[in-house]
C-alpha atoms as a PDB file:
ATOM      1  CA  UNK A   1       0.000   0.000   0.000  1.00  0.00           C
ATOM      2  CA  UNK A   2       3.100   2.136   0.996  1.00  0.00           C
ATOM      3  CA  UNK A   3       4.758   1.510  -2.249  1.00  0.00           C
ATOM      4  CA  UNK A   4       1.431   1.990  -4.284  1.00  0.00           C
ATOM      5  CA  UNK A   5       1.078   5.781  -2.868  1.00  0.00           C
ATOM      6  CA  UNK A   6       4.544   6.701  -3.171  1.00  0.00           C
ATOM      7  CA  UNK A   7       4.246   5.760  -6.972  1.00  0.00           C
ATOM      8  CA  UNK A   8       0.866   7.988  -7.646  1.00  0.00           C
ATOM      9  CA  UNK A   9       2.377  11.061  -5.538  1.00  0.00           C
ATOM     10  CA  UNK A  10       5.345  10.725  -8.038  1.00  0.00           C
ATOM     11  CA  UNK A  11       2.872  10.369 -10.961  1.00  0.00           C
ATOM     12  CA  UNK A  12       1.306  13.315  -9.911  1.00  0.00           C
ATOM     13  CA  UNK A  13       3.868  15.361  -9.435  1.00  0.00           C
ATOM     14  CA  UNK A  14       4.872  14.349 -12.669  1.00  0.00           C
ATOM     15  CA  UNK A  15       1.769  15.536 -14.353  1.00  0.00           C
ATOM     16  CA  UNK A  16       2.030  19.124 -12.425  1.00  0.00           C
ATOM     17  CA  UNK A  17       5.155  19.731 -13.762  1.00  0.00           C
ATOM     18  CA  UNK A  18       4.267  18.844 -17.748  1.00  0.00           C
ATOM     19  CA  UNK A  19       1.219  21.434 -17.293  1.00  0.00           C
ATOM     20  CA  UNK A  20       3.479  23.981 -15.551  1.00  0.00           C
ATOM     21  CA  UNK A  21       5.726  23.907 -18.737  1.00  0.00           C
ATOM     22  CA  UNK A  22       3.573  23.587 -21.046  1.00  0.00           C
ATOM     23  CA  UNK A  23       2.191  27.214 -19.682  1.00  0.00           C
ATOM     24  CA  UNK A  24       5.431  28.494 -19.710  1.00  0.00           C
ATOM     25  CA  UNK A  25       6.546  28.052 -23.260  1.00  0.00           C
ATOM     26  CA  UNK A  26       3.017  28.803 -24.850  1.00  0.00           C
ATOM     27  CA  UNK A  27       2.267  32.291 -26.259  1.00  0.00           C
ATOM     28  CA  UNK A  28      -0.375  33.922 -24.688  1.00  0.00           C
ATOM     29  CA  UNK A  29      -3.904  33.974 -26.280  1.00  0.00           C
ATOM     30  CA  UNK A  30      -3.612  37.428 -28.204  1.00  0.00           C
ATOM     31  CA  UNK A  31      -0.264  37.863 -28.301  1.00  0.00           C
ATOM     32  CA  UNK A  32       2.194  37.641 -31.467  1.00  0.00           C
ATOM     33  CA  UNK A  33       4.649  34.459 -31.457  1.00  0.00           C
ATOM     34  CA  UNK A  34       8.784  34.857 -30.614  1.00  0.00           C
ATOM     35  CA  UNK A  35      11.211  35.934 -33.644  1.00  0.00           C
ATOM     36  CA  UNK A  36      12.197  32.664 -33.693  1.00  0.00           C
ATOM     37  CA  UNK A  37       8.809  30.992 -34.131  1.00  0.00           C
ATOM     38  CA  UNK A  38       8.217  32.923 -37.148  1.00  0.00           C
ATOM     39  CA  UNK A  39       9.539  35.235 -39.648  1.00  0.00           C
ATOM     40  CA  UNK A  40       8.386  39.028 -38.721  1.00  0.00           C
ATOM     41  CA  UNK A  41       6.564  40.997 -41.273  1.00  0.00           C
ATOM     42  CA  UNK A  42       7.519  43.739 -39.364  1.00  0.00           C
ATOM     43  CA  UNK A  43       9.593  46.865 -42.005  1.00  0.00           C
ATOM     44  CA  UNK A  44      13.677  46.881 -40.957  1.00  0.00           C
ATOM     45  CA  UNK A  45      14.180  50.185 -38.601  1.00  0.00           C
ATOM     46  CA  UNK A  46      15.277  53.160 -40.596  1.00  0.00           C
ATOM     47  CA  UNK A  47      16.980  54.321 -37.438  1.00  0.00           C
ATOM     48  CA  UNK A  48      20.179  56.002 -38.850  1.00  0.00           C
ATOM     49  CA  UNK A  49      22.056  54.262 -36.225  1.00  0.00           C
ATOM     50  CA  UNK A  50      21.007  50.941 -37.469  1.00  0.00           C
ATOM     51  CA  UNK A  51      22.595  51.329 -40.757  1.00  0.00           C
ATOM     52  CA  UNK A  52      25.739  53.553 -41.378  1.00  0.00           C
ATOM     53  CA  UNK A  53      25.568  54.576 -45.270  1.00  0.00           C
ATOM     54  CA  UNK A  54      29.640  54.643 -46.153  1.00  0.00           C
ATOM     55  CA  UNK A  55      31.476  57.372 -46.534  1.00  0.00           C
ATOM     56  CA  UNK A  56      33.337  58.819 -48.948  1.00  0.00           C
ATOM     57  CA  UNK A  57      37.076  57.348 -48.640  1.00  0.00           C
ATOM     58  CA  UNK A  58      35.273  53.713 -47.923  1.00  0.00           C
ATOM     59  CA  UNK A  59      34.767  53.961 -51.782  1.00  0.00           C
ATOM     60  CA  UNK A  60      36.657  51.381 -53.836  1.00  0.00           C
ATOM     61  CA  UNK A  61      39.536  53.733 -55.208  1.00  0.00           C
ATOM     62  CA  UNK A  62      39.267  54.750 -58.636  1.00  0.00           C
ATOM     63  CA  UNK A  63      40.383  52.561 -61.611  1.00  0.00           C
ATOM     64  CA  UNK A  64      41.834  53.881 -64.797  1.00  0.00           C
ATOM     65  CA  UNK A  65      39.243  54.933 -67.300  1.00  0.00           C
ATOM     66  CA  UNK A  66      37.024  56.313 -64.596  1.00  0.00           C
ATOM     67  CA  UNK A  67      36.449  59.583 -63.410  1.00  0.00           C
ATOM     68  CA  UNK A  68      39.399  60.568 -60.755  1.00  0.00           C
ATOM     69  CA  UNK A  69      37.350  61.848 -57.914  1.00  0.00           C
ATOM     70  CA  UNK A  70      36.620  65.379 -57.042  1.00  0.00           C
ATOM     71  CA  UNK A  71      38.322  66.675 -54.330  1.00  0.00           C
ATOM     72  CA  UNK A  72      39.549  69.950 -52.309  1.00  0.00           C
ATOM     73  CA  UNK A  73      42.336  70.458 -49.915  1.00  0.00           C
ATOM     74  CA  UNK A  74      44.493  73.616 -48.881  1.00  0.00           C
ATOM     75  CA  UNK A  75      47.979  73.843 -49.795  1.00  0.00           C
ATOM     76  CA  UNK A  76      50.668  74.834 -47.453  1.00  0.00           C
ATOM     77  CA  UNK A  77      50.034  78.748 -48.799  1.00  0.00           C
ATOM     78  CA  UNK A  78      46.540  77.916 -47.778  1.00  0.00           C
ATOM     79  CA  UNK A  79      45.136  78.198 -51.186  1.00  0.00           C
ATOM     80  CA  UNK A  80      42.373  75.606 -51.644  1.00  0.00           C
ATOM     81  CA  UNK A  81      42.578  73.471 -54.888  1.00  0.00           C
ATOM     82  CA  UNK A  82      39.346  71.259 -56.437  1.00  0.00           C
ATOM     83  CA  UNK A  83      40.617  68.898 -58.690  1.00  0.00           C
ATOM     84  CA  UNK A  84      37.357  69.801 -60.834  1.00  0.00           C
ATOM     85  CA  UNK A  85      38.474  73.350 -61.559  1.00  0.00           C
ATOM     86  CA  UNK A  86      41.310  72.117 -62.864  1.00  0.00           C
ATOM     87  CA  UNK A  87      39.937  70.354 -66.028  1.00  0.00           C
ATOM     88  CA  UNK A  88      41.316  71.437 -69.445  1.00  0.00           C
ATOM     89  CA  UNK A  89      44.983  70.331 -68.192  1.00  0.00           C
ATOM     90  CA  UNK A  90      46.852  67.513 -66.997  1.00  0.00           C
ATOM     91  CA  UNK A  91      47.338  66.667 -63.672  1.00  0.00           C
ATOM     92  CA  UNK A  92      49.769  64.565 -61.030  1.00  0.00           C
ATOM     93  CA  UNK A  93      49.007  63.700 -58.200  1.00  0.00           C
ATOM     94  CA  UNK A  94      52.438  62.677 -56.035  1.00  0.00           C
ATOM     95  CA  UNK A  95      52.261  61.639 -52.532  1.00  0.00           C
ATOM     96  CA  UNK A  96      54.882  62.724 -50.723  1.00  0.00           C
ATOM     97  CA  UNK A  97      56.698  61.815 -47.648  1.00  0.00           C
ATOM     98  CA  UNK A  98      59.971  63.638 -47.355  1.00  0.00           C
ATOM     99  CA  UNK A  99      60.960  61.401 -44.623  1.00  0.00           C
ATOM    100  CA  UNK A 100      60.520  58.285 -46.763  1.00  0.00           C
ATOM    101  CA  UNK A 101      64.094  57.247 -48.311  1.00  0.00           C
ATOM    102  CA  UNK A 102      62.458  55.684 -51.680  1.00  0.00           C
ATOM    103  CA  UNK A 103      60.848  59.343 -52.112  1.00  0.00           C
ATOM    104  CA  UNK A 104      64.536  60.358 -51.187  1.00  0.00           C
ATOM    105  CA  UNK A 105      65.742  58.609 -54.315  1.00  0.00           C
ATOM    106  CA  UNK A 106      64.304  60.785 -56.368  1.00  0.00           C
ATOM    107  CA  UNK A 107      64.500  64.463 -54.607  1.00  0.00           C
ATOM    108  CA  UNK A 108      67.719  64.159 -52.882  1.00  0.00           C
ATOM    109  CA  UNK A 109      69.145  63.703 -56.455  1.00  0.00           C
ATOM    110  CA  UNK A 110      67.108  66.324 -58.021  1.00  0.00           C
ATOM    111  CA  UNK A 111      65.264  64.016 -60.443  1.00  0.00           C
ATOM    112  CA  UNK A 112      61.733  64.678 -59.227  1.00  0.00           C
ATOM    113  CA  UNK A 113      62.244  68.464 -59.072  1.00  0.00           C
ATOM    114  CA  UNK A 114      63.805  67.891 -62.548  1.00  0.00           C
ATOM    115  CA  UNK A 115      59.941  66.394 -63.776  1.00  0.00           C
ATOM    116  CA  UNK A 116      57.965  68.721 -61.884  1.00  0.00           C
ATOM    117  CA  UNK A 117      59.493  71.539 -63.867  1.00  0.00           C
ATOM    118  CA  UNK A 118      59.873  69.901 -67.321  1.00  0.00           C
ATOM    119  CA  UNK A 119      56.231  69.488 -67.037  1.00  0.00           C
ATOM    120  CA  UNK A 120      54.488  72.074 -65.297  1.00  0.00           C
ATOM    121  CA  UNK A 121      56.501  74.609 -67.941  1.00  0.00           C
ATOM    122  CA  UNK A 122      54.248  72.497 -70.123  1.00  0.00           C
ATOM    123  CA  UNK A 123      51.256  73.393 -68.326  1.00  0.00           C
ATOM    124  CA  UNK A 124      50.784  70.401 -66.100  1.00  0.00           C
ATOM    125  CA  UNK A 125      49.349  70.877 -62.778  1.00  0.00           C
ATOM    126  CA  UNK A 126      51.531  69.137 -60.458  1.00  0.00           C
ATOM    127  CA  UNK A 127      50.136  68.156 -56.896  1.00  0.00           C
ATOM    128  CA  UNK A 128      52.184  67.064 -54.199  1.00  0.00           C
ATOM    129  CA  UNK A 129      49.369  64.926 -51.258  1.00  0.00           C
ATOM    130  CA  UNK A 130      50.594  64.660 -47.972  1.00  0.00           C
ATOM    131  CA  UNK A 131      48.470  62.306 -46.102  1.00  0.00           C
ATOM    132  CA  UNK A 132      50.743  61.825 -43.008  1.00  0.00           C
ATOM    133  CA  UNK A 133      48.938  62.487 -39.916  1.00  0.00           C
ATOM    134  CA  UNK A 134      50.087  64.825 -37.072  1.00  0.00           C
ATOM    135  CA  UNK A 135      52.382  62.995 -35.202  1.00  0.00           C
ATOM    136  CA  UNK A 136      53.189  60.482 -37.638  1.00  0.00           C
ATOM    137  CA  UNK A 137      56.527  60.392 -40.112  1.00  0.00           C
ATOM    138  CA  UNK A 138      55.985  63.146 -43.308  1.00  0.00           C
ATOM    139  CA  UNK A 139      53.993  65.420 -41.610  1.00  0.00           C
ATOM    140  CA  UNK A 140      54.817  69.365 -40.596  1.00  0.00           C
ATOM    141  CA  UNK A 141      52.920  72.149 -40.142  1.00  0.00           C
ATOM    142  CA  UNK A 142      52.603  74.067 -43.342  1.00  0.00           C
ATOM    143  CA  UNK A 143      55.423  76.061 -42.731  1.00  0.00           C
ATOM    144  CA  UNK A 144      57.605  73.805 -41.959  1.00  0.00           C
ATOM    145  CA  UNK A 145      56.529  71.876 -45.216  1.00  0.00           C
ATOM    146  CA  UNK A 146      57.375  74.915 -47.024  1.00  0.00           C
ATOM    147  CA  UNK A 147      60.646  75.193 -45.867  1.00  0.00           C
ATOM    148  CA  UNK A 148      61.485  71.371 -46.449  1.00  0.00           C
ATOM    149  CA  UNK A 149      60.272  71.971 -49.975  1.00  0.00           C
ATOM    150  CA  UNK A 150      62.536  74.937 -50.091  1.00  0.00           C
ATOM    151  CA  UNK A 151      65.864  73.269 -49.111  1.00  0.00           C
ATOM    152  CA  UNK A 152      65.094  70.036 -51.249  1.00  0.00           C
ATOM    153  CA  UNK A 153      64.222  72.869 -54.216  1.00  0.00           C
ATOM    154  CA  UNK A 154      60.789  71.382 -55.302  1.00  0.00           C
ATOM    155  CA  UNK A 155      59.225  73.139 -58.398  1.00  0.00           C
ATOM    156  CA  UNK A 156      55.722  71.112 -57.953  1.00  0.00           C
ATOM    157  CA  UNK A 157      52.442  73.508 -58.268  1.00  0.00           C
ATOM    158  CA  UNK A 158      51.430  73.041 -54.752  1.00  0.00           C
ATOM    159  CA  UNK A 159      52.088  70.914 -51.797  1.00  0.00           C
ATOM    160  CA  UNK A 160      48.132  69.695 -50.465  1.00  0.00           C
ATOM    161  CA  UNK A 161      47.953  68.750 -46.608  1.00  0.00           C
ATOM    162  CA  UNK A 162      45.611  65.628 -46.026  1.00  0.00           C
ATOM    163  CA  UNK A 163      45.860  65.296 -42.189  1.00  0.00           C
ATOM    164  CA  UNK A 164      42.606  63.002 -41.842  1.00  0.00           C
ATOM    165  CA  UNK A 165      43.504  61.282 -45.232  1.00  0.00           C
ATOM    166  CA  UNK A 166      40.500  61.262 -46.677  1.00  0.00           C
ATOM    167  CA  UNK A 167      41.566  62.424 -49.850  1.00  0.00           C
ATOM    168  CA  UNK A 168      44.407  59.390 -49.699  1.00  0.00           C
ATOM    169  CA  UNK A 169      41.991  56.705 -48.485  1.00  0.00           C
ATOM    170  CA  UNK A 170      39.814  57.647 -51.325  1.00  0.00           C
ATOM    171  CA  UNK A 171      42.388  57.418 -54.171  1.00  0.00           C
ATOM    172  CA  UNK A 172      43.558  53.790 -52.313  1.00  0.00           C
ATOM    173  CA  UNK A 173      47.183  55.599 -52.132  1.00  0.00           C
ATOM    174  CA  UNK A 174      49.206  52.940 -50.280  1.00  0.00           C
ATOM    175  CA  UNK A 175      52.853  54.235 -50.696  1.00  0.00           C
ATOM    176  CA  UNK A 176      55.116  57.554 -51.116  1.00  0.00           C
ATOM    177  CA  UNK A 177      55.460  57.931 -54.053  1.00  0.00           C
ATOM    178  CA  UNK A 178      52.104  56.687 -55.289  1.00  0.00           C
ATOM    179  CA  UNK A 179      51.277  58.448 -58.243  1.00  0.00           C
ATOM    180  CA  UNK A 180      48.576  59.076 -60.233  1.00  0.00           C
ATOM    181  CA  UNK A 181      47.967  61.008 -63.957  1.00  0.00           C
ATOM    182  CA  UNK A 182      44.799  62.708 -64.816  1.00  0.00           C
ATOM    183  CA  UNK A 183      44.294  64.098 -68.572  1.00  0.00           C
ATOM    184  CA  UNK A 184      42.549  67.501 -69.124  1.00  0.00           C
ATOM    185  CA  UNK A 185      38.713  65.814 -69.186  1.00  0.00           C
ATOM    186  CA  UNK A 186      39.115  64.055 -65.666  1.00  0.00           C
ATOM    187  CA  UNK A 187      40.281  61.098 -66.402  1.00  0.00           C
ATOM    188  CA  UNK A 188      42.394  58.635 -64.389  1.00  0.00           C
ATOM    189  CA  UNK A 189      45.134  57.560 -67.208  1.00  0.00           C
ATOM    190  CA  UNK A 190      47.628  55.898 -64.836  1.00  0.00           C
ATOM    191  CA  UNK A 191      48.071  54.989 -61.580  1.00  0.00           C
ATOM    192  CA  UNK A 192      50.934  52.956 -59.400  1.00  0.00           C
ATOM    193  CA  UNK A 193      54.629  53.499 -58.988  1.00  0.00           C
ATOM    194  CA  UNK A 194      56.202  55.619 -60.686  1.00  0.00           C
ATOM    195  CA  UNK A 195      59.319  53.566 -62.016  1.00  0.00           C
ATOM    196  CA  UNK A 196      60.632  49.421 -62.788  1.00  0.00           C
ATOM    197  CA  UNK A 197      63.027  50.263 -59.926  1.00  0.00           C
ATOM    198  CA  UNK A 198      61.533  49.620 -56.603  1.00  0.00           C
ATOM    199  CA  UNK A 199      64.546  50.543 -54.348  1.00  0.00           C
ATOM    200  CA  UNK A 200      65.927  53.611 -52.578  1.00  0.00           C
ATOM    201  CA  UNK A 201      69.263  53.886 -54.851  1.00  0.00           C
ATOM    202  CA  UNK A 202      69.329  56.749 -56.807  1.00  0.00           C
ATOM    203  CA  UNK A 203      71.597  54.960 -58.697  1.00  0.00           C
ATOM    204  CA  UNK A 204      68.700  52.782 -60.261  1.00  0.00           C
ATOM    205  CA  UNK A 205      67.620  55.927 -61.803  1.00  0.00           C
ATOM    206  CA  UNK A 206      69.792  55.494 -64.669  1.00  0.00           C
ATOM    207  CA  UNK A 207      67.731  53.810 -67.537  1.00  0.00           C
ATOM    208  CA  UNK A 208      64.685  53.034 -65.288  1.00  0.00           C
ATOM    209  CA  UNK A 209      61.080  53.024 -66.751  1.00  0.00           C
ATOM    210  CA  UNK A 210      59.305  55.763 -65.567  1.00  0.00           C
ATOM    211  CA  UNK A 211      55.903  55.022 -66.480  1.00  0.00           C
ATOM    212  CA  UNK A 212      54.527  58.895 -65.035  1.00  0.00           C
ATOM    213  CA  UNK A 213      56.927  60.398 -67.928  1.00  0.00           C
ATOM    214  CA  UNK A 214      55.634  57.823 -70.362  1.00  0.00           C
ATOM    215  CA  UNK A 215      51.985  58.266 -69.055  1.00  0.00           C
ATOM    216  CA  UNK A 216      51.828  62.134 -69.478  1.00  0.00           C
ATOM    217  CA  UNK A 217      53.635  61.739 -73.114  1.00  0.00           C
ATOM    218  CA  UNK A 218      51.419  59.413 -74.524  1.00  0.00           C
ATOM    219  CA  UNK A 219      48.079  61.435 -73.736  1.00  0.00           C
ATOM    220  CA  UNK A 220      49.581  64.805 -74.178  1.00  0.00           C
ATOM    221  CA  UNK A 221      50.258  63.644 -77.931  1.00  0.00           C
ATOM    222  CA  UNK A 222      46.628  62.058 -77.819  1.00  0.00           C
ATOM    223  CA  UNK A 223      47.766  58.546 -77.798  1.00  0.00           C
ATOM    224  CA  UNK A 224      46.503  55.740 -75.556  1.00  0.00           C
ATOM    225  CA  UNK A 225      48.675  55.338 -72.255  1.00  0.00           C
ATOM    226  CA  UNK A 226      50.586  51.829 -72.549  1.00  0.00           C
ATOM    227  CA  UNK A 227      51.268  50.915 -69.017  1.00  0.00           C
ATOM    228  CA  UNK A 228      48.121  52.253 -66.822  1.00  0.00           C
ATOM    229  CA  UNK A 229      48.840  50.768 -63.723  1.00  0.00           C
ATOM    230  CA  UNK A 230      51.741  49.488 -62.115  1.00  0.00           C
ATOM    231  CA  UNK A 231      52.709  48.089 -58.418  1.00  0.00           C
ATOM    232  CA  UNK A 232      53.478  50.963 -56.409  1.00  0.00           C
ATOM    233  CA  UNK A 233      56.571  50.622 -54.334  1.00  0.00           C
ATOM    234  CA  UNK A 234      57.978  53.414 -51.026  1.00  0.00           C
ATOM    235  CA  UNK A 235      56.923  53.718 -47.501  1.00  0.00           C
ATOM    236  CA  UNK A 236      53.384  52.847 -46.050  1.00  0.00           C
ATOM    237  CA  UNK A 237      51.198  56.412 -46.196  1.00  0.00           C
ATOM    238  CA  UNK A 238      51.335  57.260 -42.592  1.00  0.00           C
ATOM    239  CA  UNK A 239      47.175  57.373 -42.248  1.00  0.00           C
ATOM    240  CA  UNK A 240      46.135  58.322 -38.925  1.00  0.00           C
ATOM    241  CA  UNK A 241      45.337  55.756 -36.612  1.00  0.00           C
ATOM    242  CA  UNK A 242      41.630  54.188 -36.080  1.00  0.00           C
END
């Protein structure tokens, strides 16, 4: 008799506990099922902290045939340049680190001051970027920049600051020099290194390819650019820090 009771006290208990969780994981009457039961019909949130549109520089970088992309940046005069009031001419776009010893091998020998004035007497626009951040290798205050341009004798247009290298992150410039050539209607015709010789010797200089002179011959003669792109070599653009 013991034995009998013990086993329908256990039954019932049994049977209170299957009800009790069967109210538990049952929706109330009136009320709409879990996510997970079923798919929502519910419209996604519009909340603009849901969904980030991208900016600007988290553009894929231009390729060559496209437009290059509008910019505008202050020089180290403070003299602000938009790359779209400068169509009708051709222009390079240099990045520049004068701390970097592969942009070295071509100032501290004179040869890059030797292209920006063989070609800006021919009415090229010739940009030098800088889009070292404060604090990091490249930069100085503007005139400080001016003076390092000074001593080294640079005969570029301007020198553009890029602090926040936006302008940079938006072109996908990855080294100094990176280099890019725009022709007079606004479009990208070459972009990459700027020789064959990815070293810091001047030495190399000597019968190198330079594919910026070759770029900016061929479409100032109205002929197709051969090489349009090319590995760019020199030290990592000093971007700021995320």
């Amino acid at each position: 008799m013991k034995r009998s009771w013990i086993l329908a006290s256990v039954a019932l208990l049994a049977v209170v506990a299957l009800v009790a969780a069967f109210a538990f994981d049952a929706p109330e009457a009136g009320s709409n099922a879990s996510s997970t039961d079923a798919p929502s019909t519910k419209a996604p949130s519009t909340n603009a902290a849901s969904a980030k549109a991208p900016s600007a520089e988290d553009a894929a970088p231009p390729e060559v045939g496209e437009t290059a992309p509008d910019f505008t940046l202050k020089d180290t005069d403070g003299q602000t340049y938009t790359l779209s009031d400068l169509r009708g001419q051709h222009v390079v776009l240099e990045w520049l680190n004068f701390g970097c010893p592969y942009v070295g091998k071509y100032y501290d020998g004179g040869k890059m001051q030797e292209l920006q004035k063989t070609y800006t007497d021919r009415g090229v626009t010739w940009l030098s970027v800088v889009s070292s951040a404060p604090g990091k290798q490249g930069y100085h205050p503007p005139e400080k920049m001016n003076a390092l341009n000074e001593k080294k004798g640079g005969n570029q247009t301007a020198i553009l600051m890029d602090p926040k290298g936006k302008v940079g992150k938006r072109y996908g410039a990855k080294t100094t020099p990176h280099m890019y050539v725009i022709d007079p209607e606004g479009t990208l015709v070459y972009k990459g290194g700027i020789d064959d010789r990815p070293t810091t010797d001047p030495a190399d200089l000597e019968g190198a390819t330079n594919y910026v002179v070759n770029a900016l011959e061929a479409s100032m003669n109205g002929n197709e650019v051969e090489t349009k792109t090319a590995r760019p070599y020199g030290c990592s653009v000093k971007y700021a820090s995320k």
